[in-house]
N, C-alpha and C. Protein backbone atom coordinates (compact mmCIF):
# COMPACT_ATOMS: atom_id res chain seq x y z
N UNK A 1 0.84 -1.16 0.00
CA UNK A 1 0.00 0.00 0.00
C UNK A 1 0.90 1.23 0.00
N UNK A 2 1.04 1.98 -0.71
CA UNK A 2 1.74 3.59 -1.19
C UNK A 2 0.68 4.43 -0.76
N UNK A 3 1.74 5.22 0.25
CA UNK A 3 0.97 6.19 0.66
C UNK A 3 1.40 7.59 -0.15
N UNK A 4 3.00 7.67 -0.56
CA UNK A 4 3.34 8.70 -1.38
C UNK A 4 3.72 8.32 -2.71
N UNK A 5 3.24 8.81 -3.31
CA UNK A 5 3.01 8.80 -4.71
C UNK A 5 2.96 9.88 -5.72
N UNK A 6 4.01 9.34 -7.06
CA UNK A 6 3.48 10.58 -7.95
C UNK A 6 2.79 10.56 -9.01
N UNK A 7 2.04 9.39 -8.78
CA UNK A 7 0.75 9.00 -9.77
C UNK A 7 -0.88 9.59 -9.16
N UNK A 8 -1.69 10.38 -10.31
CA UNK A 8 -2.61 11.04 -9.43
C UNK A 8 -3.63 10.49 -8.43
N UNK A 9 -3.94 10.79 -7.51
CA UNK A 9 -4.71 9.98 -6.47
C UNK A 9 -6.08 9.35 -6.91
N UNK A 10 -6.29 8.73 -6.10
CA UNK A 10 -8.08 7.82 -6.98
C UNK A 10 -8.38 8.20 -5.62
N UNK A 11 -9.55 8.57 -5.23
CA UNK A 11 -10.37 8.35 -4.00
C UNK A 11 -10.64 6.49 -4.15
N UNK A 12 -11.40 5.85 -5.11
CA UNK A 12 -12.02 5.01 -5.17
C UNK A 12 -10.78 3.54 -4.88
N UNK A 13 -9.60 4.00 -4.67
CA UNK A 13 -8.52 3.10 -4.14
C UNK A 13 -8.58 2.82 -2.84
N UNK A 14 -8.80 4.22 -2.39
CA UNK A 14 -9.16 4.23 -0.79
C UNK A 14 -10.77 3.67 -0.23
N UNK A 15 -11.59 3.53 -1.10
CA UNK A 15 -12.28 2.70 -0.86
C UNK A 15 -12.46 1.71 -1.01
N UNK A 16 -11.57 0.74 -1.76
CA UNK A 16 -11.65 -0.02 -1.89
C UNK A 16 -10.48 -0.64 -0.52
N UNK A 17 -9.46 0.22 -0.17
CA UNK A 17 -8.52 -0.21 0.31
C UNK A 17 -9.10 -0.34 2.01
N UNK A 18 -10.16 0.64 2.40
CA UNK A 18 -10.50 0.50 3.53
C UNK A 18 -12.13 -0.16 3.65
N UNK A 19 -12.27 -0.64 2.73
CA UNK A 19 -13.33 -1.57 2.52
C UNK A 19 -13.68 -2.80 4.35
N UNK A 20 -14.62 -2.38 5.21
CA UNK A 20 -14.60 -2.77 6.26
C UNK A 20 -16.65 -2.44 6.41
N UNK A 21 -17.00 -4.37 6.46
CA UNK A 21 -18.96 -4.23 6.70
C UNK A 21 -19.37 -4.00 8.08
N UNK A 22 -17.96 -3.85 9.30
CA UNK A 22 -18.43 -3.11 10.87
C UNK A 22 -18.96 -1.79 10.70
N UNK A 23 -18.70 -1.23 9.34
CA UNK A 23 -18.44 0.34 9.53
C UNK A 23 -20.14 0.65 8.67
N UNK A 24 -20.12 1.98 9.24
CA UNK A 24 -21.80 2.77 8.56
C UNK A 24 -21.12 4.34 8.45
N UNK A 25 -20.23 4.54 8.55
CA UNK A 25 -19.65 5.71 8.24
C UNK A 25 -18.53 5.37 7.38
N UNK A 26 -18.23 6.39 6.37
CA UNK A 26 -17.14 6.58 5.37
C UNK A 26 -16.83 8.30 5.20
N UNK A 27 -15.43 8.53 5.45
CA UNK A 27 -15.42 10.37 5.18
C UNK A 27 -14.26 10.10 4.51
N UNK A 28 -14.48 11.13 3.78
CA UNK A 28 -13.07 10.85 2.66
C UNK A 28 -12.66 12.72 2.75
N UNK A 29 -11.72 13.42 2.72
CA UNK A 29 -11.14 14.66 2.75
C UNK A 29 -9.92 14.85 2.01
N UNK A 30 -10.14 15.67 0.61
CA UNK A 30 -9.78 15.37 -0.10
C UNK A 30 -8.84 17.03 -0.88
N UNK A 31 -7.67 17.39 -0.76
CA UNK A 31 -7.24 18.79 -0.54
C UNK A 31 -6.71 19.13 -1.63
N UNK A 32 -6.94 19.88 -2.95
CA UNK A 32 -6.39 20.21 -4.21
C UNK A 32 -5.78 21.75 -3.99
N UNK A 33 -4.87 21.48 -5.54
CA UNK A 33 -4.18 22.55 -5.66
C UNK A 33 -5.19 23.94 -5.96
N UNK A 34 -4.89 25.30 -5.63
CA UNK A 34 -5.88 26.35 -6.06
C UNK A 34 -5.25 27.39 -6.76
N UNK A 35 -5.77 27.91 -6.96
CA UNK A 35 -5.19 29.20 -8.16
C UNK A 35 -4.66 30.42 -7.39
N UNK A 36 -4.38 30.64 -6.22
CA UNK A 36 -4.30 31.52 -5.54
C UNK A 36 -3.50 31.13 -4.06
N UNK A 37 -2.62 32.38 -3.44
CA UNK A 37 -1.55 32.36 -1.93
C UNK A 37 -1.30 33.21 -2.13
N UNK A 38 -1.93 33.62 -0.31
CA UNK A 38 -1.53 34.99 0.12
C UNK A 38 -1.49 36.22 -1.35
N UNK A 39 -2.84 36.12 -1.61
CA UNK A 39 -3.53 37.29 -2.61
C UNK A 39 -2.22 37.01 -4.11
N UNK A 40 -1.33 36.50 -4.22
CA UNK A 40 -0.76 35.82 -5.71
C UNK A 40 -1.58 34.92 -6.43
N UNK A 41 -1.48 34.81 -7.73
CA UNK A 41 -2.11 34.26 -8.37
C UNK A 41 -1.08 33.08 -8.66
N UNK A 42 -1.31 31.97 -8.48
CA UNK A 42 -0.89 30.32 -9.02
C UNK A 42 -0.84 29.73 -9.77
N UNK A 43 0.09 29.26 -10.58
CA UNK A 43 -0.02 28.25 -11.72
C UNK A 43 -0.08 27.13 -11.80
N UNK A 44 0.72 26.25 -10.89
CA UNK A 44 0.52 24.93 -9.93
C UNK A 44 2.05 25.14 -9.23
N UNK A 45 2.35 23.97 -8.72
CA UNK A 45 3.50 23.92 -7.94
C UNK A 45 3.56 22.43 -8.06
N UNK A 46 4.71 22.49 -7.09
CA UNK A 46 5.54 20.70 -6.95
C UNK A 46 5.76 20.38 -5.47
N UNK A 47 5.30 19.36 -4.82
CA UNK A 47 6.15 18.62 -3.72
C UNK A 47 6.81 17.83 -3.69
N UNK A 48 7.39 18.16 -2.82
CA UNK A 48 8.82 17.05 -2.56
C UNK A 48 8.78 16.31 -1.41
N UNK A 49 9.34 14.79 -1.01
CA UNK A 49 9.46 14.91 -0.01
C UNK A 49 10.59 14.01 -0.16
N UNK A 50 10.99 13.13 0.68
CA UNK A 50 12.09 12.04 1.46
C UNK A 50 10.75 10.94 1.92
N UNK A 51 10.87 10.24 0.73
CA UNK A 51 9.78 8.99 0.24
C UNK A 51 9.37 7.94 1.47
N UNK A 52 10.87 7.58 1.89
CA UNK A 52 10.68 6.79 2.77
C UNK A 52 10.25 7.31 4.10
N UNK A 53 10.86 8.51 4.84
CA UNK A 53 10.26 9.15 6.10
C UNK A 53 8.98 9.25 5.63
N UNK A 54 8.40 10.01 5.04
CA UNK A 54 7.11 10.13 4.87
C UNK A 54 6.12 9.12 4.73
N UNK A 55 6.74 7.82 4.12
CA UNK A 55 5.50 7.06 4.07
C UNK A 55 5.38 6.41 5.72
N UNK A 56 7.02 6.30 6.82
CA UNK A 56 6.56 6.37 7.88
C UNK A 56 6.13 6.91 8.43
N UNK A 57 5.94 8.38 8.60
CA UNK A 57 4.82 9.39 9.46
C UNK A 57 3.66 8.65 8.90
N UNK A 58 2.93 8.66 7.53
CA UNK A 58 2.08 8.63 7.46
C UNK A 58 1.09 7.19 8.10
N UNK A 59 2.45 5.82 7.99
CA UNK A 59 1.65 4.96 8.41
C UNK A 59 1.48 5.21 9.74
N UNK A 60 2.14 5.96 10.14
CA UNK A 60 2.16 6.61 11.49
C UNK A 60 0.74 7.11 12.35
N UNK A 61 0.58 7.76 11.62
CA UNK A 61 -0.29 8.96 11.85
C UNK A 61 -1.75 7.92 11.71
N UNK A 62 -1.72 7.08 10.39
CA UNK A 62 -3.12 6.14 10.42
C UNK A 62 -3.03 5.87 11.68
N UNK A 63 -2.16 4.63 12.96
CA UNK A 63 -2.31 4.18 13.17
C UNK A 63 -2.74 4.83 14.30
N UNK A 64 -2.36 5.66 14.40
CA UNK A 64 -2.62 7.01 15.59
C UNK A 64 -3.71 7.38 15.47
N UNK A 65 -4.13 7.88 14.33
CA UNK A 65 -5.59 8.22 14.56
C UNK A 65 -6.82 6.94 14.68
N UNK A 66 -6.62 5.52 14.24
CA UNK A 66 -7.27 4.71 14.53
C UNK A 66 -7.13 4.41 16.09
N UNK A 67 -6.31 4.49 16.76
CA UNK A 67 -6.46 4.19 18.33
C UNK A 67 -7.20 5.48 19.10
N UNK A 68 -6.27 6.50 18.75
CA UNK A 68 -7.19 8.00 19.62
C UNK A 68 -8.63 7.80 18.88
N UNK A 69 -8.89 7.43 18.01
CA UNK A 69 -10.69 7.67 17.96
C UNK A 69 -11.48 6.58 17.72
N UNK A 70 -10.97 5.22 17.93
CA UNK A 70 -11.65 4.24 17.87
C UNK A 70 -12.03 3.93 16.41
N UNK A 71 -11.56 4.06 15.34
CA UNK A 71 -12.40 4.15 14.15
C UNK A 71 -11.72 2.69 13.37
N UNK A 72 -12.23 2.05 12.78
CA UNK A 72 -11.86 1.36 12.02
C UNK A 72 -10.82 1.22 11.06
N UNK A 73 -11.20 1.90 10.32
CA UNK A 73 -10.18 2.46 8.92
C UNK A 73 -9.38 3.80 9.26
N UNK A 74 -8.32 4.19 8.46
CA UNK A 74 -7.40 5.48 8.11
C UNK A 74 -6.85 5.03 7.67
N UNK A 75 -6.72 6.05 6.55
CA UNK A 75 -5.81 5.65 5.16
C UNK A 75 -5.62 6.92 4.79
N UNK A 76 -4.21 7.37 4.38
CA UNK A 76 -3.55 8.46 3.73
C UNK A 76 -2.73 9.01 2.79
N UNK A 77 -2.80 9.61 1.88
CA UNK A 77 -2.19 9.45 0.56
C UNK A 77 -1.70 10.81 0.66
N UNK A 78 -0.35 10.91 -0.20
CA UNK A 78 0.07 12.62 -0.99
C UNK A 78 0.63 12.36 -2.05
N UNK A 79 0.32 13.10 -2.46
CA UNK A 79 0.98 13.38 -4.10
C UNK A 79 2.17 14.54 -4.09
N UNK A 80 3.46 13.99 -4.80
CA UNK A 80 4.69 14.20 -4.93
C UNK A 80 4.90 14.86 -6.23
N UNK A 81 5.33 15.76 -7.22
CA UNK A 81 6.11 15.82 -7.97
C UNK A 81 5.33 17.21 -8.78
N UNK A 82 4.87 17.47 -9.97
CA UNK A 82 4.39 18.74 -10.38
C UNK A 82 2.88 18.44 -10.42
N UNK A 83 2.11 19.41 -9.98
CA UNK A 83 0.75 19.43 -9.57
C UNK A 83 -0.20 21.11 -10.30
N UNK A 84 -1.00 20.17 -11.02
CA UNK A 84 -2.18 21.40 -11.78
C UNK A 84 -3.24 22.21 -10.74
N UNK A 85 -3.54 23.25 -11.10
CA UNK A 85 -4.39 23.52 -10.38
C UNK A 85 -5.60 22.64 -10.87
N UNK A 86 -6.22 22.65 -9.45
CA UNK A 86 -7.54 21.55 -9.07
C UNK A 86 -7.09 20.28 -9.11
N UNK A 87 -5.55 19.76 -9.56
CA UNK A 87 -5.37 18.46 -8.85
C UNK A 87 -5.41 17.86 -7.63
N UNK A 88 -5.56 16.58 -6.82
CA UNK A 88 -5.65 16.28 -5.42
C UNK A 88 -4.19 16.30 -5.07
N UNK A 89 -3.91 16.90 -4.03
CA UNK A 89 -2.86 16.75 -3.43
C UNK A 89 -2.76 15.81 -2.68
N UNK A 90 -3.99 15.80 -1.93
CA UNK A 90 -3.56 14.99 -0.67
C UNK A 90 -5.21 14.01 -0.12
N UNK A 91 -5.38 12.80 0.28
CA UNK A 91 -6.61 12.31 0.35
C UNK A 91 -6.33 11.65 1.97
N UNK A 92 -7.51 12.00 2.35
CA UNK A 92 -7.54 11.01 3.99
C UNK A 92 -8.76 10.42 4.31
N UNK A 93 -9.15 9.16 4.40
CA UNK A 93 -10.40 8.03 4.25
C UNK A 93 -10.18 7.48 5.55
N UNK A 94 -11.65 7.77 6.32
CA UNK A 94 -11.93 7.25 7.76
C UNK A 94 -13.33 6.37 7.61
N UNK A 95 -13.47 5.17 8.08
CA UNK A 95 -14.21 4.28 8.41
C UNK A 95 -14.68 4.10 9.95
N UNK A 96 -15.67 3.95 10.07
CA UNK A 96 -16.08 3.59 11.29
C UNK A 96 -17.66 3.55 11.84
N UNK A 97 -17.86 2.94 13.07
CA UNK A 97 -19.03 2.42 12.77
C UNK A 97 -20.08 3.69 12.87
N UNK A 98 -20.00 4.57 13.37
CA UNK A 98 -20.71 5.66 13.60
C UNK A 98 -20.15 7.01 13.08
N UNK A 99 -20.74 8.14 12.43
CA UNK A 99 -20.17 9.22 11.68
C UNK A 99 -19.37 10.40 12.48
N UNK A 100 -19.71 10.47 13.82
CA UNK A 100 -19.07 11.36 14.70
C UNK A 100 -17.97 11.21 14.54
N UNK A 101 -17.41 9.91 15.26
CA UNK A 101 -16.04 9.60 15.68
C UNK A 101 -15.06 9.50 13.71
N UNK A 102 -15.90 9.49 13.06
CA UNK A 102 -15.34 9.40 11.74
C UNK A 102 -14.95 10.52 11.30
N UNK A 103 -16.04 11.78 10.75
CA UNK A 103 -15.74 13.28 11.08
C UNK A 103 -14.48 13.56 12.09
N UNK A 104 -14.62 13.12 13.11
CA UNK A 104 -13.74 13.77 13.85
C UNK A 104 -11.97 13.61 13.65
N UNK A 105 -12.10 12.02 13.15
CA UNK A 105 -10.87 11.25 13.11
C UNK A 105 -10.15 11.89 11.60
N UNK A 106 -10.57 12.19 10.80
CA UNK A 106 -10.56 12.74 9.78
C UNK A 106 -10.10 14.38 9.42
N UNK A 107 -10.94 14.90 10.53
CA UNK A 107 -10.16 16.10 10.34
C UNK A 107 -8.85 16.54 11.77
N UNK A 108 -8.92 15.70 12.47
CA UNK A 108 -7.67 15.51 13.33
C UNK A 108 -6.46 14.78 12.09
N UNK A 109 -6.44 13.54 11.58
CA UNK A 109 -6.37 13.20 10.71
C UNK A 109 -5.15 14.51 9.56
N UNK A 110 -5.84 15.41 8.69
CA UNK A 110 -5.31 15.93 7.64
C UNK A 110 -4.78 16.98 8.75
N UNK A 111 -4.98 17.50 9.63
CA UNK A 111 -4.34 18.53 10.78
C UNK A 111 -2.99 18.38 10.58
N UNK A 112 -3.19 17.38 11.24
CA UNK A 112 -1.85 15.98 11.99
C UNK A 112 -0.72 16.12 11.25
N UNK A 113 -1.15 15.46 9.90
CA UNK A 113 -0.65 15.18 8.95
C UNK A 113 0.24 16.44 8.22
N UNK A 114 -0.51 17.70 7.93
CA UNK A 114 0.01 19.03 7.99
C UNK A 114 0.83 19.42 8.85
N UNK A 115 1.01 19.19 9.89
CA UNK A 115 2.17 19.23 11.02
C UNK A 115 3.01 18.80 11.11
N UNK A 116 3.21 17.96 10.39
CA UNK A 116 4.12 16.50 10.74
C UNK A 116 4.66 15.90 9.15
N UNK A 117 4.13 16.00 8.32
CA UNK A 117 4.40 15.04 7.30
C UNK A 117 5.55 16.19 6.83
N UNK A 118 6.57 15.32 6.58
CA UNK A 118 8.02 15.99 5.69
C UNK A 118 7.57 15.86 3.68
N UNK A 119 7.01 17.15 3.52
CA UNK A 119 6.68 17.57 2.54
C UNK A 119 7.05 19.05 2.19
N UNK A 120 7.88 18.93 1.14
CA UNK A 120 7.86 20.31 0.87
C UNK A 120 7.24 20.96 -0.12
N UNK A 121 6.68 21.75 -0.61
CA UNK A 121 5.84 22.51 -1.43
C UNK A 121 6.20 24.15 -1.85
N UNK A 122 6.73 23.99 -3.31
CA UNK A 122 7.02 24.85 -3.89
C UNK A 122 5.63 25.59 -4.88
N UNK A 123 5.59 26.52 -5.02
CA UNK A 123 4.25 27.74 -5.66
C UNK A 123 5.19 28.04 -6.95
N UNK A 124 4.30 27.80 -7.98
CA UNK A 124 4.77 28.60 -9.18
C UNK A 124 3.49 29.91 -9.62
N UNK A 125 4.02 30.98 -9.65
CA UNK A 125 3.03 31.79 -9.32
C UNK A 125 2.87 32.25 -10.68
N UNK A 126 1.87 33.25 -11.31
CA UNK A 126 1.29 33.15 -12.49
C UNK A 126 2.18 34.07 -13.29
N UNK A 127 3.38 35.33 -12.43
CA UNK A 127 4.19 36.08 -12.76
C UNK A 127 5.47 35.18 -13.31
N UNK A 128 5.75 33.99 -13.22
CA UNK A 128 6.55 33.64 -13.57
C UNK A 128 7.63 33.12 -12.82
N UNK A 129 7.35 33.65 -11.57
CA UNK A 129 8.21 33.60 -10.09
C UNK A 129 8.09 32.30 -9.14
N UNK A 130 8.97 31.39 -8.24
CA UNK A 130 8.38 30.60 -7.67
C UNK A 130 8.94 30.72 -6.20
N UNK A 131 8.42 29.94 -5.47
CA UNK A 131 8.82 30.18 -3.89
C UNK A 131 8.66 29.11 -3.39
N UNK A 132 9.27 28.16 -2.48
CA UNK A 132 8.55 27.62 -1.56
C UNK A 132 8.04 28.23 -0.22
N UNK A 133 6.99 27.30 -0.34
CA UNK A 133 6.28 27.96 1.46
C UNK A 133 6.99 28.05 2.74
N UNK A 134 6.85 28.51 2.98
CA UNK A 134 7.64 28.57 5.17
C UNK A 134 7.02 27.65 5.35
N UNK A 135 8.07 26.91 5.87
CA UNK A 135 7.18 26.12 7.20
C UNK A 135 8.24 25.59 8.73
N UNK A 136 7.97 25.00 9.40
CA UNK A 136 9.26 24.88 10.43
C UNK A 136 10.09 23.59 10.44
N UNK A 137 11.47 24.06 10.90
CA UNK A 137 12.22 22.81 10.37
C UNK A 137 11.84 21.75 11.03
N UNK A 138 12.29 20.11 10.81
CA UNK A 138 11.81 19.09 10.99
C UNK A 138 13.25 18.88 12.47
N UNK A 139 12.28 18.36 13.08
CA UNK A 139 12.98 18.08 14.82
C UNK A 139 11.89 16.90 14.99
N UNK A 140 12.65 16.65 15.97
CA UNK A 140 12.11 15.25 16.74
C UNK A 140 11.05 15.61 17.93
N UNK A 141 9.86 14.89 17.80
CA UNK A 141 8.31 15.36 18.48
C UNK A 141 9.04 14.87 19.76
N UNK A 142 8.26 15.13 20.69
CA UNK A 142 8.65 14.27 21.90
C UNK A 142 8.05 12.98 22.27
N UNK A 143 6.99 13.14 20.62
CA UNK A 143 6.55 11.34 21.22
C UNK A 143 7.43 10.43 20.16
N UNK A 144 8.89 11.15 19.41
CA UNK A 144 9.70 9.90 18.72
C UNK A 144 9.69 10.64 17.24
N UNK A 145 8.40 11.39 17.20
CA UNK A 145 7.90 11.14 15.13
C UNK A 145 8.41 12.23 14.96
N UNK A 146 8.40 12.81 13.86
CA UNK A 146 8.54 13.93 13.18
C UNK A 146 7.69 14.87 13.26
N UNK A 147 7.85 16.11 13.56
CA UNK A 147 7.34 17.59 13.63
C UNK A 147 7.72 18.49 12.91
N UNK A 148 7.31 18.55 12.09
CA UNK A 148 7.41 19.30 10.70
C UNK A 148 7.22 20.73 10.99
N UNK A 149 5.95 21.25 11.47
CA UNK A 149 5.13 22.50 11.16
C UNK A 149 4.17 22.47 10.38
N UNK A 150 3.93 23.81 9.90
CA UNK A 150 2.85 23.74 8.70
C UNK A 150 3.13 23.81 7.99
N UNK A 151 3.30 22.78 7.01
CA UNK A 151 3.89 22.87 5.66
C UNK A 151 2.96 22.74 4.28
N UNK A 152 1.76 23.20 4.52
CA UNK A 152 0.37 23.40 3.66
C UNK A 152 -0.12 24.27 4.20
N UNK A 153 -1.01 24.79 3.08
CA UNK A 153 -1.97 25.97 3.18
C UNK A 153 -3.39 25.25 3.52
């Protein structure tokens, strides 16, 4: 199972991948590129990351959010390499038997993940100019994982 990838995301992978008949809830949260930062206009951009750390935070972070919220499923994907506007960047699929704890796990979930996942993200802006985003350097959490910052908008 690839969680980072630079092939474009399917939602319908993640359903199939967290395919579970305990569950009556399914939330899928799903974060594309936009035409616009901090009032510039966008053309798309590129992420980067360090393939292998990242796909450990991320199995990380599933497994974390399946214990703090009881939920069945978490599953998490990003997309790596040059990105269109309105492409998916990034997808997060929660299962579980009731919709609260699913909602909830979900958007703790892509938070998390924004904090933590070693991704970097460069803006190609419509002037011709590019930048990457601020975000804070990567140090060691105090529970072991990686603490990134915010490294998404």
């Amino acid at each position: 199972m690839q969680r980072i990838t630079e092939q474009p995301l399917d939602p319908t992978v993640l359903l199939k991948e967290t395919d579970n008949d305990s569950c009556g809830a399914f939330v899928v949260f799903g974060g594309t590129v936009r035409n616009h930062h901090q009032g510039r206009g966008v053309a798309g951009m590129r992420y980067s990351a360090y393939g292998p750390m990242a796909e450990r935070v991320l199995a990380e972070l599933e497994e974390e959010t399946r214990q703090r919220f009881g939920v069945a499923e978490c599953r998490l994907m990003h997309r790596i390499g040059e990105l269109g506007i309105g492409e998916t960047s990034v997808l997060v699929a929660v299962r579980s038997a009731h919709r609260a704890e699913a909602f909830r796990a979900g958007e703790y979930a892509i938070d998390t993940l924004k904090e933590r996942l070693p991704v970097w993200k460069e803006d190609f802006y419509d002037d011709g100019s590019r930048a990457h985003q601020d975000g804070v350097a990567l140090t060691g959490s105090p529970e072991g994982g990686v603490d990134r910052g915010r490294n998404h908008d």
